[in-house]
Protein backbone atom coordinates (compact mmCIF):
# COMPACT_ATOMS: atom_id res chain seq x y z
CA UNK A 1 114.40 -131.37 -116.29
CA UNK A 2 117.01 -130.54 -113.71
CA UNK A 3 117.39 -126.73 -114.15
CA UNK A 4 115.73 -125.50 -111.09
CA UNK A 5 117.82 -127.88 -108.79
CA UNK A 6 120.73 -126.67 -110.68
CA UNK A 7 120.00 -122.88 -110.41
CA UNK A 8 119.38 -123.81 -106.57
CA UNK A 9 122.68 -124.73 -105.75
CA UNK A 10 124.71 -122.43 -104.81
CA UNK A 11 128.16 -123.53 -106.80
CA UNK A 12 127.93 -120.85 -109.76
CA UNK A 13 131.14 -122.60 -111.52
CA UNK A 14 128.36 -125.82 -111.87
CA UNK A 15 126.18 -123.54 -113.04
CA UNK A 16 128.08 -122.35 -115.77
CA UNK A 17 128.62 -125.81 -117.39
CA UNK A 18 125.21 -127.19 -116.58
CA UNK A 19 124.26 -124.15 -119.04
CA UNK A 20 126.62 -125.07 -121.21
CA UNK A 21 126.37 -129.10 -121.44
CA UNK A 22 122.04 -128.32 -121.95
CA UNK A 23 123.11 -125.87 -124.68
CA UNK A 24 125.34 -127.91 -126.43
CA UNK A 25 123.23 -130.67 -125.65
CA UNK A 26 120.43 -128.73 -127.37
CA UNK A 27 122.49 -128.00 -130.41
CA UNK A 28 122.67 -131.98 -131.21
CA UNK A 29 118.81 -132.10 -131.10
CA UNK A 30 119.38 -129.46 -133.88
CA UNK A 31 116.94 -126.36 -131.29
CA UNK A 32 119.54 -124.15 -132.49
CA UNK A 33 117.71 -120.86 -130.73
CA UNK A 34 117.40 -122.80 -127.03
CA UNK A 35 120.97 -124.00 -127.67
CA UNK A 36 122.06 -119.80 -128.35
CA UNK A 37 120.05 -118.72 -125.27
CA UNK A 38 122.02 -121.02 -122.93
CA UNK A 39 125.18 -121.23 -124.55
CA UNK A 40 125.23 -117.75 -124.18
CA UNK A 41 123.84 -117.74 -120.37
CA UNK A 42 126.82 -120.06 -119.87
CA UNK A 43 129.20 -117.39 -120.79
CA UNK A 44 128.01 -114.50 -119.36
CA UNK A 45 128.10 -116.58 -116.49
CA UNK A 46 131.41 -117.85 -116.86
CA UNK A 47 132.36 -114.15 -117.53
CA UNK A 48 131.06 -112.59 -114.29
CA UNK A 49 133.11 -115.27 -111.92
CA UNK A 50 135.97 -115.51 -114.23
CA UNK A 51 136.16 -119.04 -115.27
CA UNK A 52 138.32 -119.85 -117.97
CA UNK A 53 136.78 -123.36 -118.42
CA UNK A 54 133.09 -122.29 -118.54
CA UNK A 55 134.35 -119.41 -120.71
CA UNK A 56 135.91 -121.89 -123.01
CA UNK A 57 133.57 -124.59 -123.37
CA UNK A 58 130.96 -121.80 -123.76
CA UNK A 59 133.00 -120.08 -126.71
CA UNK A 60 133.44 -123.59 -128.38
CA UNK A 61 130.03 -124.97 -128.08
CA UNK A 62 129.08 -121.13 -129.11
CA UNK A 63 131.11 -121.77 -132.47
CA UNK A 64 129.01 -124.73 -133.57
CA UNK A 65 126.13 -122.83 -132.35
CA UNK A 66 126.23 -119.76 -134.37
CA UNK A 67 128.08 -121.75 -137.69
CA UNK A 68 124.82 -123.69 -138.17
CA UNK A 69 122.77 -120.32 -137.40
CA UNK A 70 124.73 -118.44 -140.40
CA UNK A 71 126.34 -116.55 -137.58
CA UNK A 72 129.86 -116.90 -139.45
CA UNK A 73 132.12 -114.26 -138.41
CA UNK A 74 130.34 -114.38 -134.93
CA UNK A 75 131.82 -118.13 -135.31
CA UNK A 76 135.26 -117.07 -135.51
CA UNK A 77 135.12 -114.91 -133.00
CA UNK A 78 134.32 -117.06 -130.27
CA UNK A 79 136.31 -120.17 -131.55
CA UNK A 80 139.09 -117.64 -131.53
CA UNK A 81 138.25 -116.88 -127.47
CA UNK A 82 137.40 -120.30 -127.14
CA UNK A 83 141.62 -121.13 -128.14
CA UNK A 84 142.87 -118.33 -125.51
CA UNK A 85 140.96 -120.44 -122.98
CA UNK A 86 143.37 -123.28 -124.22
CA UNK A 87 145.95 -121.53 -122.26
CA UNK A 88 144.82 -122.27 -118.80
CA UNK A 89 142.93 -125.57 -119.28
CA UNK A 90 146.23 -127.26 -121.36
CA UNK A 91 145.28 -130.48 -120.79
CA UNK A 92 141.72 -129.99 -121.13
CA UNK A 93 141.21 -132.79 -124.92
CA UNK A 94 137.59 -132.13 -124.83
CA UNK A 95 137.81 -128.37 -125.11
CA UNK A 96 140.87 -128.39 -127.68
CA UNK A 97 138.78 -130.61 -130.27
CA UNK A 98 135.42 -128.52 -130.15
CA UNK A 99 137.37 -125.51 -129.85
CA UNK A 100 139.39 -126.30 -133.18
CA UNK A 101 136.62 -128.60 -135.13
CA UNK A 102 134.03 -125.58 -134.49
CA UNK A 103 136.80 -123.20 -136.26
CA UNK A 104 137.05 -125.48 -139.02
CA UNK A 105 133.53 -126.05 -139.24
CA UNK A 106 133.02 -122.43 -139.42
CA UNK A 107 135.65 -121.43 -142.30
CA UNK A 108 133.70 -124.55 -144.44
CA UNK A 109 130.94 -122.76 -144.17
CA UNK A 110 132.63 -119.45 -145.28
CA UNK A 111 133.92 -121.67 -148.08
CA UNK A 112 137.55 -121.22 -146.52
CA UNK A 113 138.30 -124.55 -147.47
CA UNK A 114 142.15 -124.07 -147.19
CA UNK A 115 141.55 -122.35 -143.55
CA UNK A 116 139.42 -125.86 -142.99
CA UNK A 117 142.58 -128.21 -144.19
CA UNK A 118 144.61 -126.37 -141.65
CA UNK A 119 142.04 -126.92 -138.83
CA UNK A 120 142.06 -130.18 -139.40
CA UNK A 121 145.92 -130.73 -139.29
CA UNK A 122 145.76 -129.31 -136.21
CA UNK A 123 143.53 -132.18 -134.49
CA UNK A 124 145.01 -134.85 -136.72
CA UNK A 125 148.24 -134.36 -135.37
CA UNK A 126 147.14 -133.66 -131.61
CA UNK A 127 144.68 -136.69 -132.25
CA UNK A 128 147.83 -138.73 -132.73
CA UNK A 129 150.09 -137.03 -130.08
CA UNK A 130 148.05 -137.99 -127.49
CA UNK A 131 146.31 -141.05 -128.98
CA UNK A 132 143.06 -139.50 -129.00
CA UNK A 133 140.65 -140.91 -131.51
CA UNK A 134 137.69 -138.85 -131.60
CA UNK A 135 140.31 -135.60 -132.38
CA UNK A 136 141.82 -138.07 -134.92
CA UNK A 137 138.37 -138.66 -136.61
CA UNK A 138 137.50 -134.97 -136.39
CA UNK A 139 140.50 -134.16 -137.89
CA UNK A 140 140.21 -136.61 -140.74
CA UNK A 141 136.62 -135.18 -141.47
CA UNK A 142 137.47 -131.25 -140.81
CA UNK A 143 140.38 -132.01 -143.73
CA UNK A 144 137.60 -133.99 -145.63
CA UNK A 145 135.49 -130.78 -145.57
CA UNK A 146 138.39 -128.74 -146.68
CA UNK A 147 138.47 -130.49 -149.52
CA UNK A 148 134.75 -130.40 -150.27
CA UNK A 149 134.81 -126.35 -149.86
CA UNK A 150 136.97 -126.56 -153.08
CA UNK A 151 135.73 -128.87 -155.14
CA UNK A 152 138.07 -132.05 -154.47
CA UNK A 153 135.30 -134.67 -154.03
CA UNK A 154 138.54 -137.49 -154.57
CA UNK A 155 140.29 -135.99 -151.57
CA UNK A 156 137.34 -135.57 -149.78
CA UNK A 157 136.30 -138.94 -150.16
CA UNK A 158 139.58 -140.33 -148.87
CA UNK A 159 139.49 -138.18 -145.76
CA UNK A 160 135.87 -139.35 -144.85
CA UNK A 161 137.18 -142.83 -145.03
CA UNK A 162 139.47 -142.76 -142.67
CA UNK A 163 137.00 -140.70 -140.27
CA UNK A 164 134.74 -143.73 -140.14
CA UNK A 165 138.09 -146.01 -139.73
CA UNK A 166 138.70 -143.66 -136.97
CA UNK A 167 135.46 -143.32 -135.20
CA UNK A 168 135.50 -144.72 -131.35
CA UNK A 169 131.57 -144.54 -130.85
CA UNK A 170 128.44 -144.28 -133.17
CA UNK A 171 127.86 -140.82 -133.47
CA UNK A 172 131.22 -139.68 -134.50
CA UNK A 173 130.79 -142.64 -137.33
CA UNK A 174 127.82 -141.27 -137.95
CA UNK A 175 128.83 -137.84 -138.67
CA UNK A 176 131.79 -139.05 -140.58
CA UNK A 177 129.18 -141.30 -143.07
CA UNK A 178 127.22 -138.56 -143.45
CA UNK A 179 129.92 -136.17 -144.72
CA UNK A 180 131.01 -139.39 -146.80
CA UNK A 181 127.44 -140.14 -148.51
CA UNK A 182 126.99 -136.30 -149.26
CA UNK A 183 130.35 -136.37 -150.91
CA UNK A 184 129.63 -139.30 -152.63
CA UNK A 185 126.36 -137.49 -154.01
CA UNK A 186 128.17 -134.23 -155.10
CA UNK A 187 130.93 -136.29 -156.70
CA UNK A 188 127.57 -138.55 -158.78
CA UNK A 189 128.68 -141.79 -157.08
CA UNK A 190 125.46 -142.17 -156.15
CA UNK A 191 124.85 -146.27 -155.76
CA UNK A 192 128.30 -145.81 -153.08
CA UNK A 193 125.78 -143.53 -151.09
CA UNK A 194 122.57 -145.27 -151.11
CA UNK A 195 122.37 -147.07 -148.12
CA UNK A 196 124.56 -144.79 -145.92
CA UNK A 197 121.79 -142.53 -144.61
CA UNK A 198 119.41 -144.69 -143.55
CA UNK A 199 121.42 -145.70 -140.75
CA UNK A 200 121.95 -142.13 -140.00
CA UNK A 201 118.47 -141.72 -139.62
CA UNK A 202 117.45 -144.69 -138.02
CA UNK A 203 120.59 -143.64 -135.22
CA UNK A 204 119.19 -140.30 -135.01
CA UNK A 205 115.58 -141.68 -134.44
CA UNK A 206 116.57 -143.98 -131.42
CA UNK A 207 119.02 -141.33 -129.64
CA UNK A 208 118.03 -137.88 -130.88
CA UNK A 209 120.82 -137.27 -132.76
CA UNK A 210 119.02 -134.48 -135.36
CA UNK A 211 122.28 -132.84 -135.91
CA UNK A 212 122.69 -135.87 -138.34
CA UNK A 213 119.91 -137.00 -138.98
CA UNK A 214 117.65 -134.34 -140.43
CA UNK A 215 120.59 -134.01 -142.64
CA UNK A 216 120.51 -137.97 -143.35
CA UNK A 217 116.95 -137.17 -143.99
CA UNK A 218 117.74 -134.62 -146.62
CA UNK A 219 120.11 -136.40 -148.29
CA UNK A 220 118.13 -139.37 -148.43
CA UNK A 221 115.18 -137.62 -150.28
CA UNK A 222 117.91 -136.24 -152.92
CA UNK A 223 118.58 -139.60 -153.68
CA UNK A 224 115.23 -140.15 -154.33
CA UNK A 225 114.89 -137.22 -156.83
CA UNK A 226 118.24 -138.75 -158.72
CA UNK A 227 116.39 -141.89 -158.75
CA UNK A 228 113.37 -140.97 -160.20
CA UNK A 229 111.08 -140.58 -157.27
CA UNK A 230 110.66 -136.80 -157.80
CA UNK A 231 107.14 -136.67 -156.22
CA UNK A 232 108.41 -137.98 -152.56
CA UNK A 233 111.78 -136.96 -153.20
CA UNK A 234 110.74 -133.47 -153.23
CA UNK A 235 108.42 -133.45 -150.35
CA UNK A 236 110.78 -134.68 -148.22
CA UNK A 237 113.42 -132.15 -149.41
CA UNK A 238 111.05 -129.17 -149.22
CA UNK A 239 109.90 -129.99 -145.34
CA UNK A 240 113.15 -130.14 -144.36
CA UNK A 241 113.76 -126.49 -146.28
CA UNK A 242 110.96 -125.82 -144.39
CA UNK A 243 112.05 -126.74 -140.69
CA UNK A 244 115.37 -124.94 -141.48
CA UNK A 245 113.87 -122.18 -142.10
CA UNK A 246 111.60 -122.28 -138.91
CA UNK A 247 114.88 -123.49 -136.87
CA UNK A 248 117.16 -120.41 -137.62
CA UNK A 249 119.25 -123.05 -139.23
CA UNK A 250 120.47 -120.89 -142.23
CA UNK A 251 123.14 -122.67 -143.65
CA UNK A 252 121.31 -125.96 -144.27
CA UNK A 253 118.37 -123.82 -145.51
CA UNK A 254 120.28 -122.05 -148.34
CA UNK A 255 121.91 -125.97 -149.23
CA UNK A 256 118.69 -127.12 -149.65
CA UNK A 257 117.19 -123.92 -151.50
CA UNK A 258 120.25 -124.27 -153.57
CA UNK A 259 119.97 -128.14 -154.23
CA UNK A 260 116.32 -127.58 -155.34
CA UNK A 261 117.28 -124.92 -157.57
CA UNK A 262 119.50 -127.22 -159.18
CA UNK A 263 116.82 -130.10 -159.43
CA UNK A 264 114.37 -127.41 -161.39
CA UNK A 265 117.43 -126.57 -163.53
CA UNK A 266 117.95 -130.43 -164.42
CA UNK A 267 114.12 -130.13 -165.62
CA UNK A 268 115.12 -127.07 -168.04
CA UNK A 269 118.26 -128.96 -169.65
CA UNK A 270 115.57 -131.79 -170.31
CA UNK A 271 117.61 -134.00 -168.58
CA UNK A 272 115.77 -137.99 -167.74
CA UNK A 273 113.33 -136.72 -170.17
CA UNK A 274 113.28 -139.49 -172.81
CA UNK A 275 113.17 -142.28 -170.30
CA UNK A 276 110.10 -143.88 -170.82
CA UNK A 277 110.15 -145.47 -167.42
CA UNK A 278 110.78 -142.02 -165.72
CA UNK A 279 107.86 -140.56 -167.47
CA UNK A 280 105.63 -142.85 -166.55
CA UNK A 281 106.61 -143.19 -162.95
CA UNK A 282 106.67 -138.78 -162.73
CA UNK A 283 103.77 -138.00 -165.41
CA UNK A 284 101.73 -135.76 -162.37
CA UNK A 285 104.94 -134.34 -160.74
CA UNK A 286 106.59 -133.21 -164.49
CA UNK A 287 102.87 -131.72 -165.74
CA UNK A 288 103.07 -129.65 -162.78
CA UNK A 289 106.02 -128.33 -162.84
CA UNK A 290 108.47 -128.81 -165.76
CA UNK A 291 106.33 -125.06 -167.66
CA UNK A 292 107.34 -123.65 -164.50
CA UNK A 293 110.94 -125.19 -164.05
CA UNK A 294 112.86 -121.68 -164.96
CA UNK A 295 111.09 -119.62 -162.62
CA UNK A 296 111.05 -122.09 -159.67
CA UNK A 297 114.62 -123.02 -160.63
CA UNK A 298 115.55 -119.12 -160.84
CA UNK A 299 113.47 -118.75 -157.10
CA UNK A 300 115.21 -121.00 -155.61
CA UNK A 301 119.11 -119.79 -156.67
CA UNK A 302 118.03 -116.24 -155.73
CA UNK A 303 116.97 -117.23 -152.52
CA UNK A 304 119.97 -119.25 -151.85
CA UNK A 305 122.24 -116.22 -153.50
CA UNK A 306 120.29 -113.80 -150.81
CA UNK A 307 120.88 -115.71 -147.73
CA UNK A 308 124.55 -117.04 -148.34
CA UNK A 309 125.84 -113.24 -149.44
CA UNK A 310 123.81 -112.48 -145.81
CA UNK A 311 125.69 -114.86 -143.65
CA UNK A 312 128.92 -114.43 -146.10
CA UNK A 313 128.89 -118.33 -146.89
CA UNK A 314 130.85 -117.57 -149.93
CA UNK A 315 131.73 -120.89 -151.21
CA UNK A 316 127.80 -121.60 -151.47
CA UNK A 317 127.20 -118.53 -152.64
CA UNK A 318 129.67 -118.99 -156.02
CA UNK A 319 127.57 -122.50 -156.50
CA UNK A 320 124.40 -120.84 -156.59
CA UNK A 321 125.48 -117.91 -158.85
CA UNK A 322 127.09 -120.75 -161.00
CA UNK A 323 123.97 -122.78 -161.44
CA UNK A 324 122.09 -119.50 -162.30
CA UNK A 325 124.65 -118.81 -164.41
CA UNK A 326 123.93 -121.87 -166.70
CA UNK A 327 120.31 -121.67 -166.28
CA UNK A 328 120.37 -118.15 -168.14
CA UNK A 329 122.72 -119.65 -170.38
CA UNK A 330 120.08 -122.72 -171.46
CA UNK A 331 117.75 -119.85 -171.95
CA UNK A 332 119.42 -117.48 -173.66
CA UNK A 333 119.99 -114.88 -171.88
CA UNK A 334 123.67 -114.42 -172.15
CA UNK A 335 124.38 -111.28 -170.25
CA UNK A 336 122.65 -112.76 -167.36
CA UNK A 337 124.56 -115.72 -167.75
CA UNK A 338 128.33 -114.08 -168.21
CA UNK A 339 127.37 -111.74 -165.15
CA UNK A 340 127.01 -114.66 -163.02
CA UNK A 341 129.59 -116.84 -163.67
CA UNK A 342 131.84 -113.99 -163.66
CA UNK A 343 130.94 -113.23 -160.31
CA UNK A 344 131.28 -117.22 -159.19
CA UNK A 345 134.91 -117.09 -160.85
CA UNK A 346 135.84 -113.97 -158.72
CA UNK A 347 134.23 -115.65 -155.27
CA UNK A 348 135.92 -118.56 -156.30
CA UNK A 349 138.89 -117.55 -156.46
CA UNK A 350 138.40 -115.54 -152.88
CA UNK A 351 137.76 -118.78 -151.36
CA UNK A 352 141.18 -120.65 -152.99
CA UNK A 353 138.08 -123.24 -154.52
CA UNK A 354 140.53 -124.10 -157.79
CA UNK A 355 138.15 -127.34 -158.37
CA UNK A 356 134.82 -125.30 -158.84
């Protein structure tokens, strides 16, 4: 509402992070192309009067930016440029943590999780050098994802824990419950993550908080699936596919292509089939879809396979070839299967991911 007065003043410095706050700003209401176009404005900006802390800020908010758009090694890049900024604002905690916890975030999301565990030692121990607690909770929940990227869902856990413990304000204990509940999901504690999103969500709904919460959201309708509610579960799961798509946010679109490729699979292992309960409560959804489960599961890996190899998320993209893999397997078709799972083992082992 303010940019005009902004972009009358003539103080080009205030400029710079008035770009910068809106972008970031626009990256927590999840309008990931808006937050690019100023983020970027910000640094070019920053660039033409030589300001190291619109530069930096720019670079870090950039990193978050372009993780969540797939733009990985892009990521690096400017949380790299973002740390050489370090150098002249040294005292500058704000920039340090998103500078570092964007880095981290970035190498999860390249399935780095080792690169991740480092990040996060690095704000965990500035955290407590300087008694800062929201580096102290980042750093507990950039470890966290560390672990996650290869598989340790027990480490994880802990790590998430003492995020929340940690957090000075709602939307850092936010983030670190949702990282907590989707942990809990992918490590099938499922009753510890019930109620955690829905807090999320209802957080997100009062404050705008859609970084979270259309996660919470997501994670919330995967519940419902594992519960039985496959009609709603899926609804909710495939409009949020949808949005991601629409947003640019490509990372959360080839999770939930990939955790919908995994729900079709369940359907071709027969798994809740002889529940007379679920049956009954899923007769329309399983008519419609269980003689199709193979293809739509099969759809949905590829897609997921396509996007991660595109935006070189390569702990993602050894899941998806995994759960491929054992979907040919169920069906026979053993070549396809020992191709796949060959190639997980090899990306794998790229990524240090020992667990998976």
């Amino acid at each position: 509402a303010h940019e005009d007065m902004a972009e009358s003043l003539d103080d080009r410095e205030c400029l710079g992070m008035f770009y910068a706050w809106l972008g970031w700003a626009l990256c927590g209401r999840e309008e990931l192309k808006g937050a690019h176009k100023y983020l970027s404005k910000a640094l070019k900006l920053g660039e033409a009067i030589e300001n190291q802390n619109v530069i930096g800020y720019a670079c870090a908010w950039l990193t978050w930016n372009c993780a969540a758009l797939g733009l990985l090694d892009e990521a690096i890049v400017y949380a790299k440029r973002a740390q050489e900024m370090l150098a002249f604002c040294k005292s500058d905690k704000e920039l340090f943590r998103f500078a570092i916890v964007g880095m981290g975030m970035a190498y999860w999301f390249r399935g780095e999780g080792t690169k991740a565990i480092e990040a996060g030692k690095m704000l965990l121990e500035y955290g407590q050098r300087e008694s800062d607690l929201r580096c102290m909770t980042m750093g507990h929940w950039t470890i966290g994802n560390g672990y996650y990227a290869a598989g340790n869902f027990s480490s994880a856990i802990e790590c998430h824990k003492r995020a929340i413990q940690a957090a000075p304000d709602p939307l850092f204990a936010s983030g670190a419950k949702l990282l907590l509940g989707m942990t809990y999901i992918a490590d099938g504690q499922l009753k510890k993550s019930e109620n955690m999103f829905d807090e999320i969500m209802q957080y997100s709904e009062n404050l705008g908080a859609e970084i979270v919460g259309s996660a919470g959201r997501f994670f919330h309708g995967i519940i419902m699936i594992i519960k039985g509610n496959l009609h709603q579960g899926v609804k909710i799961v495939e409009d949020l596919i949808r949005l991601w798509h629409e947003s640019g946010s490509r990372y959360r679109y080839v999770t939930g292509e990939y955790m919908l490729g995994k729900l079709y699979l369940q359907m071709v292992q027969g798994a809740e089939r002889k529940r007379l309960s679920f049956l009954v409560k899923n007769i329309g959804f399983l008519i419609k879809n269980v003689p199709f489960a193979d293809k739509k599961a099969e759809a949905h890996f590829n897609i997921a396979i396509e996007v991660a190899e595109e935006i070189g998320a390569k702990g993602l993209l050894g899941q998806a070839r995994l759960e491929l893999g054992m979907l040919h397997l169920v069906k026979n078709r053993t070549d396809q299967a020992r191709e796949c799972i060959t190639s997980a083992v090899q990306l794998f082992e790229a990524c240090e991911a020992e667990v998976y």
